[in-house]
PDB file of N, CA and C in Angstrom:
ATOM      1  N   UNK A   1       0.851  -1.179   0.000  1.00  0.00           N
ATOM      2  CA  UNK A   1       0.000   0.000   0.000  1.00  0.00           C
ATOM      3  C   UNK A   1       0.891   1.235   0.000  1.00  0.00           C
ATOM      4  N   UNK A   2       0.990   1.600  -1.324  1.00  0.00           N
ATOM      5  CA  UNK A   2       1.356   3.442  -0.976  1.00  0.00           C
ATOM      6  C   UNK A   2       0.902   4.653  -0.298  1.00  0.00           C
ATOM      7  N   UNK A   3       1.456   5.172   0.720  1.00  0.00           N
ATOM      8  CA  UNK A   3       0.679   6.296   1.285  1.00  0.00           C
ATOM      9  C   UNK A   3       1.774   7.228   2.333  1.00  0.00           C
ATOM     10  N   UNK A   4       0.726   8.102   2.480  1.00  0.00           N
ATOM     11  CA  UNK A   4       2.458   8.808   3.189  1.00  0.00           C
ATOM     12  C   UNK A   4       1.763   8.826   5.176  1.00  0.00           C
ATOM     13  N   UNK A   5       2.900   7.922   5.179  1.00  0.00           N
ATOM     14  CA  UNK A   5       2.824   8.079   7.425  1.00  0.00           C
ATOM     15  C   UNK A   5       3.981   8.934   7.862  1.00  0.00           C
ATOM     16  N   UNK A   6       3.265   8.963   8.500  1.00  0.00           N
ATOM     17  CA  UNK A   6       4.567   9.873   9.902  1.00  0.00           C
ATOM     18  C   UNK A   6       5.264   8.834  10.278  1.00  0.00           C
ATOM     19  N   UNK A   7       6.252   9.090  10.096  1.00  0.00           N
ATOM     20  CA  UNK A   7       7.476   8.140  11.218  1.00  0.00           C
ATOM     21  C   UNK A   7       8.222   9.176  11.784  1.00  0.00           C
ATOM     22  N   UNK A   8       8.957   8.415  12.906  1.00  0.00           N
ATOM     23  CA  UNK A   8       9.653   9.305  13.984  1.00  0.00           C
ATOM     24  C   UNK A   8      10.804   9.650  13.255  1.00  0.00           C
ATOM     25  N   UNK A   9      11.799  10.133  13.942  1.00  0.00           N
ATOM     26  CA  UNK A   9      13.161  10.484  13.163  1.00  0.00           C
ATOM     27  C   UNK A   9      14.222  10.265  14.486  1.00  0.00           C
ATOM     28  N   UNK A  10      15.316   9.475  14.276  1.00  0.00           N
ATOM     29  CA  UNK A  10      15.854   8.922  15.260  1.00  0.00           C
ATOM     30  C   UNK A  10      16.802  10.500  15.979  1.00  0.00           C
ATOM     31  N   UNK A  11      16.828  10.682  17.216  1.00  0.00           N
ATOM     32  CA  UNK A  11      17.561  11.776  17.968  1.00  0.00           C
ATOM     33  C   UNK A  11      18.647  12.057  17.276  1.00  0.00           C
ATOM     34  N   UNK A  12      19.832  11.241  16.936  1.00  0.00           N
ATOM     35  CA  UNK A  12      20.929  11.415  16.445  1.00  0.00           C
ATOM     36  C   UNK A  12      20.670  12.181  15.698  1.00  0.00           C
ATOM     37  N   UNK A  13      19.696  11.677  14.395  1.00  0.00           N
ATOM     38  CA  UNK A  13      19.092  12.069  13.364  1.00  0.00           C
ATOM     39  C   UNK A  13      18.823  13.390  13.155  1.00  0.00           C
ATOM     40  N   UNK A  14      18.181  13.384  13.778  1.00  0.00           N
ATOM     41  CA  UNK A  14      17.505  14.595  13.852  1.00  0.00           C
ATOM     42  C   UNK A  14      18.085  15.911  14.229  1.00  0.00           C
ATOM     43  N   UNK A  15      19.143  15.504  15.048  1.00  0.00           N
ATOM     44  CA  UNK A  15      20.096  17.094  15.378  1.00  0.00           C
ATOM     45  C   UNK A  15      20.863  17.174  13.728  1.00  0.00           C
ATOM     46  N   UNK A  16      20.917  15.875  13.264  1.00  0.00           N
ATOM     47  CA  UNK A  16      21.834  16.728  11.729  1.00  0.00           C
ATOM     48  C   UNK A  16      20.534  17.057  10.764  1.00  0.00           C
ATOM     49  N   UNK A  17      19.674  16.673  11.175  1.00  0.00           N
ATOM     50  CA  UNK A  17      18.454  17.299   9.966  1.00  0.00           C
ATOM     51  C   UNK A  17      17.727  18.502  10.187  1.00  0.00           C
ATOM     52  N   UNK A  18      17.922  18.952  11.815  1.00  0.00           N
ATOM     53  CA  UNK A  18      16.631  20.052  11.858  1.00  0.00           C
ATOM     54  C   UNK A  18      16.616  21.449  11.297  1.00  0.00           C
ATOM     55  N   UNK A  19      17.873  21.989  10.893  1.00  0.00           N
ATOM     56  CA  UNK A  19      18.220  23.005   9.992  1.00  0.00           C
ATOM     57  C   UNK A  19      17.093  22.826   8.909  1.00  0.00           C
ATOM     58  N   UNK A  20      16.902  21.393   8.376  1.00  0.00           N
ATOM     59  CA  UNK A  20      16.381  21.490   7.030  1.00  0.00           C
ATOM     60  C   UNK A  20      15.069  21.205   7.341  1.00  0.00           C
ATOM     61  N   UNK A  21      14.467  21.465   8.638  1.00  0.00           N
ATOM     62  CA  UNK A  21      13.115  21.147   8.192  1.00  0.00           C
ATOM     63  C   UNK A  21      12.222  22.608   8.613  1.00  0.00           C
ATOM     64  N   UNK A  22      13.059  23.308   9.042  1.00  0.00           N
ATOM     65  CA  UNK A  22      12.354  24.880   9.375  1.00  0.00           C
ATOM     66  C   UNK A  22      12.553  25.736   8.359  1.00  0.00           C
ATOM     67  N   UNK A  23      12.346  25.004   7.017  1.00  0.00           N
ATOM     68  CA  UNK A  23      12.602  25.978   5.675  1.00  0.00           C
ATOM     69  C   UNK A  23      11.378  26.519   5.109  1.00  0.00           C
ATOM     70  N   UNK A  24      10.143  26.008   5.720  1.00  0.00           N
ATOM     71  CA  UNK A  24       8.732  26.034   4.966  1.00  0.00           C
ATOM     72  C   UNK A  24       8.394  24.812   3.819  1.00  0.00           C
ATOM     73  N   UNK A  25       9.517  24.384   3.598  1.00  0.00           N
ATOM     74  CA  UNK A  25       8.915  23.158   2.893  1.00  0.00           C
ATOM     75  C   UNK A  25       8.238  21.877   3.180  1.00  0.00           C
ATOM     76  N   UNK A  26       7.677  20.796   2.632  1.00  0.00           N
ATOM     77  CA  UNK A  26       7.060  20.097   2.801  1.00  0.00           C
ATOM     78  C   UNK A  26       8.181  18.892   3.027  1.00  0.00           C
ATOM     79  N   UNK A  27       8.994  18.544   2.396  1.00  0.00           N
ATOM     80  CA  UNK A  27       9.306  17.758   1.614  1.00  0.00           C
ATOM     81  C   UNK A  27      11.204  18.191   2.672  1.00  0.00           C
ATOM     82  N   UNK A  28      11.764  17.138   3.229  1.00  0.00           N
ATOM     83  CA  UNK A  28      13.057  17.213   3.934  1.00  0.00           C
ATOM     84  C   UNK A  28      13.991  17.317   2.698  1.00  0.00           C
ATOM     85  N   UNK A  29      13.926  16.623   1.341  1.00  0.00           N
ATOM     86  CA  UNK A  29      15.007  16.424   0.603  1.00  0.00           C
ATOM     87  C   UNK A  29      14.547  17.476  -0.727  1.00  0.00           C
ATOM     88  N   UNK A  30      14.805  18.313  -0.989  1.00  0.00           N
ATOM     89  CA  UNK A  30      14.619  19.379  -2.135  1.00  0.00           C
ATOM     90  C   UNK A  30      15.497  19.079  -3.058  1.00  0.00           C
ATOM     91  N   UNK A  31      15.366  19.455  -4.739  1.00  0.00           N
ATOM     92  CA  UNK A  31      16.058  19.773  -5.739  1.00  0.00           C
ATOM     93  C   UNK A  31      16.316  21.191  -5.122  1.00  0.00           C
ATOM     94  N   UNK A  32      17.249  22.122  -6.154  1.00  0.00           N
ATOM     95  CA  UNK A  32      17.816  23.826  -5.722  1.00  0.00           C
ATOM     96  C   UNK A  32      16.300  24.244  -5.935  1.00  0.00           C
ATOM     97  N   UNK A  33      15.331  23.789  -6.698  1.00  0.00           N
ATOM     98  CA  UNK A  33      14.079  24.949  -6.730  1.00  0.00           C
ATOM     99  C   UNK A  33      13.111  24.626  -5.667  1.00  0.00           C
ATOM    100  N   UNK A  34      13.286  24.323  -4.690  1.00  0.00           N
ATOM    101  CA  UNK A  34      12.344  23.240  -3.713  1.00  0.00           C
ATOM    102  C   UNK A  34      11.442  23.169  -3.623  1.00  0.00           C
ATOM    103  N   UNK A  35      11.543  21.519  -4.946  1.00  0.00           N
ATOM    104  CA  UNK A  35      10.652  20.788  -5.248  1.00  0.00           C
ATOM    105  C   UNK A  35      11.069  19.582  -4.948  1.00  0.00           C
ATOM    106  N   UNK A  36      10.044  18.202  -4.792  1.00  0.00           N
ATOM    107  CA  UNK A  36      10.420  17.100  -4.333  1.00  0.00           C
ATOM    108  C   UNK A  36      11.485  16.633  -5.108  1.00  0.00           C
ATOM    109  N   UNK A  37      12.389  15.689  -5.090  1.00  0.00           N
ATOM    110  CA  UNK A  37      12.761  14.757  -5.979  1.00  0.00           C
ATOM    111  C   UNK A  37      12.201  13.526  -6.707  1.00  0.00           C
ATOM    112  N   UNK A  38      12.477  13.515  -7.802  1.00  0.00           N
ATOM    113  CA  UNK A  38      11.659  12.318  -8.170  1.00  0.00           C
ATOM    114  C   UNK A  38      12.234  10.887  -8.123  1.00  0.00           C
ATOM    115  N   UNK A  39      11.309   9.857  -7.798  1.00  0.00           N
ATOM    116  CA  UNK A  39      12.145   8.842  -7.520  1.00  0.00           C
ATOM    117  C   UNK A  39      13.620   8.467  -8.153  1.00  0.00           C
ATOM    118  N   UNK A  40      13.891   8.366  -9.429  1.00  0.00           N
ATOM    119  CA  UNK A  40      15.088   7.678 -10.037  1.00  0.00           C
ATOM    120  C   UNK A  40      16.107   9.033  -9.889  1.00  0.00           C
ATOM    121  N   UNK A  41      15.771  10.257  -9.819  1.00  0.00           N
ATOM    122  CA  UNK A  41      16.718  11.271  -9.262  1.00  0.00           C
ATOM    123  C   UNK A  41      17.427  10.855  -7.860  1.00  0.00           C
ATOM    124  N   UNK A  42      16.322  10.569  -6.994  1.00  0.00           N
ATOM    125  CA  UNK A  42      16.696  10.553  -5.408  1.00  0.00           C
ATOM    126  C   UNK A  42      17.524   8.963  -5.626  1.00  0.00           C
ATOM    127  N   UNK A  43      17.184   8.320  -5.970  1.00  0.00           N
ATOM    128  CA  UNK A  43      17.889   6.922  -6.349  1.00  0.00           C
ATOM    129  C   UNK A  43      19.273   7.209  -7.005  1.00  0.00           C
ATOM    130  N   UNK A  44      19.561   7.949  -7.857  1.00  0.00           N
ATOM    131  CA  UNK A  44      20.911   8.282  -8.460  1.00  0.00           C
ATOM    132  C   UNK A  44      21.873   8.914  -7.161  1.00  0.00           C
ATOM    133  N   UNK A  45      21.215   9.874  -6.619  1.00  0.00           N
ATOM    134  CA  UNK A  45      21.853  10.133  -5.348  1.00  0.00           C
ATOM    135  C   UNK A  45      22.714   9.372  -4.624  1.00  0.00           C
ATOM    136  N   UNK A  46      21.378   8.146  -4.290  1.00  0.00           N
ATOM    137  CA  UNK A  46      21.698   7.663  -3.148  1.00  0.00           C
ATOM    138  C   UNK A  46      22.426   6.763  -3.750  1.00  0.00           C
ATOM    139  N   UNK A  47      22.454   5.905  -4.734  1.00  0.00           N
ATOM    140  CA  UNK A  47      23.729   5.449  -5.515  1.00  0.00           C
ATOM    141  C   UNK A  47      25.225   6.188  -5.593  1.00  0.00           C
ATOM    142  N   UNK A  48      25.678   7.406  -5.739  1.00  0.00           N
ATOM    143  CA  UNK A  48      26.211   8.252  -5.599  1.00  0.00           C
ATOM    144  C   UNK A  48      27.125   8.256  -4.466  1.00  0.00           C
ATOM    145  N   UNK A  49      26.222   8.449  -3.520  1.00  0.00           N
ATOM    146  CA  UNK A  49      26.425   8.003  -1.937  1.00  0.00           C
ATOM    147  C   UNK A  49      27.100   6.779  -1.332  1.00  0.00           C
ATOM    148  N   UNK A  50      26.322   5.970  -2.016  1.00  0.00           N
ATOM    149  CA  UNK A  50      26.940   4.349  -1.921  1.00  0.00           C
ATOM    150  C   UNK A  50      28.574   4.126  -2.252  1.00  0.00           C
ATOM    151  N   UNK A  51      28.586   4.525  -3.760  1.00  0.00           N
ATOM    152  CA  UNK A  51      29.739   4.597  -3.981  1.00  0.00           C
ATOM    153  C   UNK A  51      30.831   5.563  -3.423  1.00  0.00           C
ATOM    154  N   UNK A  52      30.222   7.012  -3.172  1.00  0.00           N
ATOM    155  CA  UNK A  52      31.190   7.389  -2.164  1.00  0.00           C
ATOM    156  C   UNK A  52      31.576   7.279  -0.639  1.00  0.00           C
ATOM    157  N   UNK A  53      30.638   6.130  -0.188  1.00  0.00           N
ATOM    158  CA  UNK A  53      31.470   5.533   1.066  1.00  0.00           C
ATOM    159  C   UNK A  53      31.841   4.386   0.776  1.00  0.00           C
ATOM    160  N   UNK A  54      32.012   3.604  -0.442  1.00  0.00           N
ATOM    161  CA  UNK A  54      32.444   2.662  -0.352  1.00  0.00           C
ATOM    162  C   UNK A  54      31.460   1.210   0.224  1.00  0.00           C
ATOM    163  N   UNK A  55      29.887   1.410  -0.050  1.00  0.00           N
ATOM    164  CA  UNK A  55      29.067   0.681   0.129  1.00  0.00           C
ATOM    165  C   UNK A  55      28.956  -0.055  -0.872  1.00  0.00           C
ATOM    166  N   UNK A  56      28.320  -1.221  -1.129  1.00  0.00           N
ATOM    167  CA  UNK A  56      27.636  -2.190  -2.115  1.00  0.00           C
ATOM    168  C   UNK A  56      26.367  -1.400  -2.214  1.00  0.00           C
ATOM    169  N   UNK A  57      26.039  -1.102  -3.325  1.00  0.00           N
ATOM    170  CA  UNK A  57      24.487  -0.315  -3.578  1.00  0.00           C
ATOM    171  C   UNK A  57      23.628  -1.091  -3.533  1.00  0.00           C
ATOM    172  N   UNK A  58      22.426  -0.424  -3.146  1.00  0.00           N
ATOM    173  CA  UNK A  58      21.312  -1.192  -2.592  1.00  0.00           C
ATOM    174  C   UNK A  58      20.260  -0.273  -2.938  1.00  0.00           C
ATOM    175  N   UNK A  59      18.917  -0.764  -3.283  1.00  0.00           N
ATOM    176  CA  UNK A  59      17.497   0.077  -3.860  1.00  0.00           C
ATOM    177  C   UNK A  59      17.153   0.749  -2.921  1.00  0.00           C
ATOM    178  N   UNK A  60      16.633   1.826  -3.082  1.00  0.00           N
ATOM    179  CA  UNK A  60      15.730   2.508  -2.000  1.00  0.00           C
ATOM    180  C   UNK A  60      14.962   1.609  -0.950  1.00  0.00           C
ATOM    181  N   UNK A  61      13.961   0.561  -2.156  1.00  0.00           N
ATOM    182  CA  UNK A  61      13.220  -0.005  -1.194  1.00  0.00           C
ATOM    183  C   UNK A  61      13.996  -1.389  -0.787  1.00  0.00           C
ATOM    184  N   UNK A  62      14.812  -1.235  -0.876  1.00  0.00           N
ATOM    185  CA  UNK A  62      15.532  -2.410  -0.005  1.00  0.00           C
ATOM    186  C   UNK A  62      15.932  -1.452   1.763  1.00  0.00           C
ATOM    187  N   UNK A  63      16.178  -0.570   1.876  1.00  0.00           N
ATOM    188  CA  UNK A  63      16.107   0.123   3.184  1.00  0.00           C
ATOM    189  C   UNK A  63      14.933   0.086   3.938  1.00  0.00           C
ATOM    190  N   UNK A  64      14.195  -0.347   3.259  1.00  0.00           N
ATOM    191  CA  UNK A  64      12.821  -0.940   3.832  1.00  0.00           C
ATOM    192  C   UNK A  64      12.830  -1.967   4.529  1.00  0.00           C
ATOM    193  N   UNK A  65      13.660  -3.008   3.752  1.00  0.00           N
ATOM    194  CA  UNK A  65      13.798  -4.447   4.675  1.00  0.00           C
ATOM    195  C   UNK A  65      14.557  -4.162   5.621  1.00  0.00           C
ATOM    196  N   UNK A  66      15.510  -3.773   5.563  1.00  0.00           N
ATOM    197  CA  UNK A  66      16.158  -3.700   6.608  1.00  0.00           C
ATOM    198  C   UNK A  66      15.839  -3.034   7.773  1.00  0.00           C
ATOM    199  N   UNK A  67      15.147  -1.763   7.369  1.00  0.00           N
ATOM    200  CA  UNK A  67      14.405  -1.019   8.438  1.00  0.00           C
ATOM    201  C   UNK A  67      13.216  -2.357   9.322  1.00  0.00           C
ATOM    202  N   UNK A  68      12.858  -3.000   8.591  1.00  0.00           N
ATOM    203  CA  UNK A  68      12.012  -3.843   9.052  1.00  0.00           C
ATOM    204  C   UNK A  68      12.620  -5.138  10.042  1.00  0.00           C
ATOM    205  N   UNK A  69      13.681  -5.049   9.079  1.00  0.00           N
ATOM    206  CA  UNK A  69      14.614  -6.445   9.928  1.00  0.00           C
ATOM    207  C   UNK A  69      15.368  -5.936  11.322  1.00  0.00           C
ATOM    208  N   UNK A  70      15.635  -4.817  11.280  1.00  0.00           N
ATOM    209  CA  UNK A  70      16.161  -4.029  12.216  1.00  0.00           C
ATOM    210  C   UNK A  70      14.966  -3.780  13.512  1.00  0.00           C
ATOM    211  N   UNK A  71      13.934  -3.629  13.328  1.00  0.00           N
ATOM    212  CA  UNK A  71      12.875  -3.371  13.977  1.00  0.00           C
ATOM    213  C   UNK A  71      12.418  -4.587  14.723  1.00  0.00           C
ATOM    214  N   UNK A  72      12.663  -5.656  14.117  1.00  0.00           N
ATOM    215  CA  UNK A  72      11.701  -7.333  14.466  1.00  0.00           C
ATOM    216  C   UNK A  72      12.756  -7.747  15.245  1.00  0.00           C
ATOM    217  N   UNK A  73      14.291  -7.284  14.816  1.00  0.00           N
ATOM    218  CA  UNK A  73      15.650  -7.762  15.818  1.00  0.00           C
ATOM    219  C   UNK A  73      15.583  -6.830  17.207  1.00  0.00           C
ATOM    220  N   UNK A  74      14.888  -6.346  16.990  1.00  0.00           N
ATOM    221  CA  UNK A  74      15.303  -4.832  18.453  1.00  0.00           C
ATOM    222  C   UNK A  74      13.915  -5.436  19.358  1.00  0.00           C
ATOM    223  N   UNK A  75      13.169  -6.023  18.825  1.00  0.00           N
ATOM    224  CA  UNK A  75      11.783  -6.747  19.365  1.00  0.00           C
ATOM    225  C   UNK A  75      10.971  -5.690  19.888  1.00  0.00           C
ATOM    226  N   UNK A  76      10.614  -4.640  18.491  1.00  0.00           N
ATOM    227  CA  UNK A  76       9.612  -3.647  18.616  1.00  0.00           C
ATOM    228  C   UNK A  76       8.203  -4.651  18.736  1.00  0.00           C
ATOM    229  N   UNK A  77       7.521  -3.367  19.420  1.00  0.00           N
ATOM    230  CA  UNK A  77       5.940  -4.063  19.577  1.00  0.00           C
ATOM    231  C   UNK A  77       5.303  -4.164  17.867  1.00  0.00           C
ATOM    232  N   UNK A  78       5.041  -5.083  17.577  1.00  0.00           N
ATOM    233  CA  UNK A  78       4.428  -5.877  16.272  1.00  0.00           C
ATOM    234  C   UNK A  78       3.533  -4.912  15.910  1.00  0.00           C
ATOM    235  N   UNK A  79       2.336  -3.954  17.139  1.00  0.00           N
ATOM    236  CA  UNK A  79       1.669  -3.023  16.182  1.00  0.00           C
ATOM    237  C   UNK A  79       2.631  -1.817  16.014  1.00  0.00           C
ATOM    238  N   UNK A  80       3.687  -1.329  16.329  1.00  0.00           N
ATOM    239  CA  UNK A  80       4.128  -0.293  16.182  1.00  0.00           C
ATOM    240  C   UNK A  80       4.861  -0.586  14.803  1.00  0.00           C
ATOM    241  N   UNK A  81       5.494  -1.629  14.656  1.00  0.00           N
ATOM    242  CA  UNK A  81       6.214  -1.931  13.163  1.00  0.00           C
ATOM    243  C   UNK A  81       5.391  -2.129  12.024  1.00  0.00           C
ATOM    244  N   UNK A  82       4.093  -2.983  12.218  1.00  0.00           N
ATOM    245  CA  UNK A  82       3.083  -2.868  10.937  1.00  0.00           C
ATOM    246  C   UNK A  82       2.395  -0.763  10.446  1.00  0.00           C
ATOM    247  N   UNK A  83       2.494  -0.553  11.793  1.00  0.00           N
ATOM    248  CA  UNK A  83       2.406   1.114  11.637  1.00  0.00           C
ATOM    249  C   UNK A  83       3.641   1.703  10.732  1.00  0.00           C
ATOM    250  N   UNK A  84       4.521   1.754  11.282  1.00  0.00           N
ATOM    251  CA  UNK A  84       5.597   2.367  10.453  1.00  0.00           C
ATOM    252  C   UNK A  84       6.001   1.984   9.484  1.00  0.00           C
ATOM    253  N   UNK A  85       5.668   0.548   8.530  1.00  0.00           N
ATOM    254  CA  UNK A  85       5.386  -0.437   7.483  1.00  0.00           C
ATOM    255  C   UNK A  85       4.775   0.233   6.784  1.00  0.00           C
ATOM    256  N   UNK A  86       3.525   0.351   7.469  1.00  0.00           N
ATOM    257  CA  UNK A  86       2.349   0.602   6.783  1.00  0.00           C
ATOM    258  C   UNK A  86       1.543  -0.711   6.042  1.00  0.00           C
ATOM    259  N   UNK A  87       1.725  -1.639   6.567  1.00  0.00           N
ATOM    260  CA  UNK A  87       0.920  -2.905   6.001  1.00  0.00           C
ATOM    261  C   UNK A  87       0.308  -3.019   7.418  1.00  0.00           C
ATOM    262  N   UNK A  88      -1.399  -4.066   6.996  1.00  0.00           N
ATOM    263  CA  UNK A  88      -1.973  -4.228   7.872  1.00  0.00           C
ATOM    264  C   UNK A  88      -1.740  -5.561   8.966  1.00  0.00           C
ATOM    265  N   UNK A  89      -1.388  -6.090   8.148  1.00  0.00           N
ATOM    266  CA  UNK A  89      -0.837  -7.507   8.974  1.00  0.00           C
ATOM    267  C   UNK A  89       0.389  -7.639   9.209  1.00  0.00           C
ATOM    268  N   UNK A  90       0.890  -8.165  10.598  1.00  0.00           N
ATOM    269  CA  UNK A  90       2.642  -8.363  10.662  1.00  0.00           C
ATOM    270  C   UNK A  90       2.987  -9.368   9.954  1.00  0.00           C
ATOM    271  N   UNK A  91       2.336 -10.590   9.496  1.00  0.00           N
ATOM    272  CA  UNK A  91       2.920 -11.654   9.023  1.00  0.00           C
ATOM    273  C   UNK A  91       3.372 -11.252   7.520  1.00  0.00           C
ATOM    274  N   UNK A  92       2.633 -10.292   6.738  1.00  0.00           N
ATOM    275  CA  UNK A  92       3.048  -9.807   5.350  1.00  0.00           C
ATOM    276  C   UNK A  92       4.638  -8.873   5.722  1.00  0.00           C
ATOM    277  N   UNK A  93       4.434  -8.469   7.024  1.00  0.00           N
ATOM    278  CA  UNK A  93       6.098  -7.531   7.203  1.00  0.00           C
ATOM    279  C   UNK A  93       6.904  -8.880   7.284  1.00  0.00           C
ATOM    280  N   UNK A  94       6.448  -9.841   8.037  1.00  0.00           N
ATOM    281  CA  UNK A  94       7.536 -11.052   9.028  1.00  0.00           C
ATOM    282  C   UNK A  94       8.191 -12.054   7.516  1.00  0.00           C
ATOM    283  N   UNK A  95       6.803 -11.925   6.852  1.00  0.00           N
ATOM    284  CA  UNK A  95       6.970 -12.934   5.297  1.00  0.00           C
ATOM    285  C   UNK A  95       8.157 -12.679   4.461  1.00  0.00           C
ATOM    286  N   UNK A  96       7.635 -11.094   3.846  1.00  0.00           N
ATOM    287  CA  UNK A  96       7.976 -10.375   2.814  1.00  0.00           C
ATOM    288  C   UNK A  96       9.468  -9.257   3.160  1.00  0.00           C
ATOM    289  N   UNK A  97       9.482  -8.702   4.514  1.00  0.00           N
ATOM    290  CA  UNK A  97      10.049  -7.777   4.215  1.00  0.00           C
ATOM    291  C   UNK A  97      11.186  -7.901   5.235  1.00  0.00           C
ATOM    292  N   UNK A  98      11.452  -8.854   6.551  1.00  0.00           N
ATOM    293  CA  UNK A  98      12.121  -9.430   7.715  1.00  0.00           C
ATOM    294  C   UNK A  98      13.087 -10.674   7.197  1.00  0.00           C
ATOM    295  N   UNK A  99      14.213  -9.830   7.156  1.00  0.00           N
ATOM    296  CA  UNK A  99      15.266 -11.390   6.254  1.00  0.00           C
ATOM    297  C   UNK A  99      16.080 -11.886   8.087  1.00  0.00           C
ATOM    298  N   UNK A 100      16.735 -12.940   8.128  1.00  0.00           N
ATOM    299  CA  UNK A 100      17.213 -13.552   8.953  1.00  0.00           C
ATOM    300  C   UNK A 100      18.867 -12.993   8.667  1.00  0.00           C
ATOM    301  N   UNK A 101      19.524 -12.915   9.347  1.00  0.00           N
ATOM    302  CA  UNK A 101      21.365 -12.342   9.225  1.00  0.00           C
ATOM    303  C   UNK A 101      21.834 -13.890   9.449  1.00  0.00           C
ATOM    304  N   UNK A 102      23.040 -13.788   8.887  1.00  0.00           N
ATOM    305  CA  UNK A 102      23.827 -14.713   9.713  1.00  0.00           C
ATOM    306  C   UNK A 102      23.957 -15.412  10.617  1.00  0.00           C
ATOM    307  N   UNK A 103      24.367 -14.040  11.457  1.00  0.00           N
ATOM    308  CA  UNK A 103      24.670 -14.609  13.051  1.00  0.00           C
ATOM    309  C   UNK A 103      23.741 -14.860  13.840  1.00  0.00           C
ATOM    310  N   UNK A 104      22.190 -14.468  13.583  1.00  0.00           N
ATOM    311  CA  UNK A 104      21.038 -15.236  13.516  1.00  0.00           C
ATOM    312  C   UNK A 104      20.894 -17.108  13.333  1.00  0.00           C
ATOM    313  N   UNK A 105      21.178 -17.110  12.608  1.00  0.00           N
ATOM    314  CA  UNK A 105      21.429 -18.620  11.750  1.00  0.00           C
ATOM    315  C   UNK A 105      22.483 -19.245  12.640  1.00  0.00           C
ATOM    316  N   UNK A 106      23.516 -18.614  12.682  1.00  0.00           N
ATOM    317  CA  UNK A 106      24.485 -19.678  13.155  1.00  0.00           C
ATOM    318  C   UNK A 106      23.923 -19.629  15.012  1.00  0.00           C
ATOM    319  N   UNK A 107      23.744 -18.860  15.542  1.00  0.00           N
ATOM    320  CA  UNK A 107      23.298 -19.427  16.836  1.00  0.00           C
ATOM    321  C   UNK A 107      22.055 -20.293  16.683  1.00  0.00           C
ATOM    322  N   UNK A 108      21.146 -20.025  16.202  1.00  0.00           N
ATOM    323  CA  UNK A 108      20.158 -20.924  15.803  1.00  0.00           C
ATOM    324  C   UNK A 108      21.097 -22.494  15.787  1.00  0.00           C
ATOM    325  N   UNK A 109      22.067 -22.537  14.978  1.00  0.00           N
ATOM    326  CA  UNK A 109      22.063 -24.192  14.356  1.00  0.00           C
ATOM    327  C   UNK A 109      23.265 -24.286  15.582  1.00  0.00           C
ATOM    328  N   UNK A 110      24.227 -23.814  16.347  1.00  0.00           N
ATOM    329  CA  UNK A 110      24.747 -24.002  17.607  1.00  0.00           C
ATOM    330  C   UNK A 110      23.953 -24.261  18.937  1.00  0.00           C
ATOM    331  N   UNK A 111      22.400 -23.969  18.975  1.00  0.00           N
ATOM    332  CA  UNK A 111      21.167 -24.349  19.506  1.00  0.00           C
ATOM    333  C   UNK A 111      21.067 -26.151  19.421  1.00  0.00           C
ATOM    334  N   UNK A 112      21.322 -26.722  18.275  1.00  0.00           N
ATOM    335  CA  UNK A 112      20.808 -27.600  18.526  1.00  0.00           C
ATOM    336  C   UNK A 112      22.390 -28.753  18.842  1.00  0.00           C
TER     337      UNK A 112
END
């Protein structure tokens, strides 16, 4: 489901962003005429980015999973993560969008 939610913005976060959100705009990430970016613009960016730290690039909506996988590992409350998802059921987040790590796995199989 596409739609736009509020999500929080993490403290750290937020002391390097709040300059940019008392500009009158809508929108945190502007082109110079401030207007939104459009997806495959903001995607070139963040490709951009990738390569200048020396990351493996990754899709926009792949920060999704991880945001999600990150969330189910920290053992957020299940309605607060389908909220910030934005899907109605957790099992479509737990299915689709919650991958397992490694070091997940290997304690798992040192379990048995």
């Amino acid at each position: 489901m596409n739609g736009i939610r509020t999500i929080p913005i993490h403290d750290k976060l937020l002391s390097l962003i709040s300059n940019r959100m008392y500009k009158g705009n809508e929108y945190l990430f502007t082109t110079l005429d401030n207007k939104h970016y459009k997806y495959d613009s903001f995607d070139n960016h963040f490709r951009i980015l990738c390569k200048d730290l020396k990351l493996k690039y990754h899709t926009l909506h792949d920060t999704r999973h991880t945001f999600a996988t990150l969330l189910v590992n920290a053992k957020v409350n299940k309605e607060v993560i389908i909220k910030m998802i934005g899907h109605k059921r957790y099992k479509t987040t737990l299915d689709i969008y919650v991958h397992k790590n490694y070091d997940d796995m290997k304690r798992a199989i040192n379990q048995i």
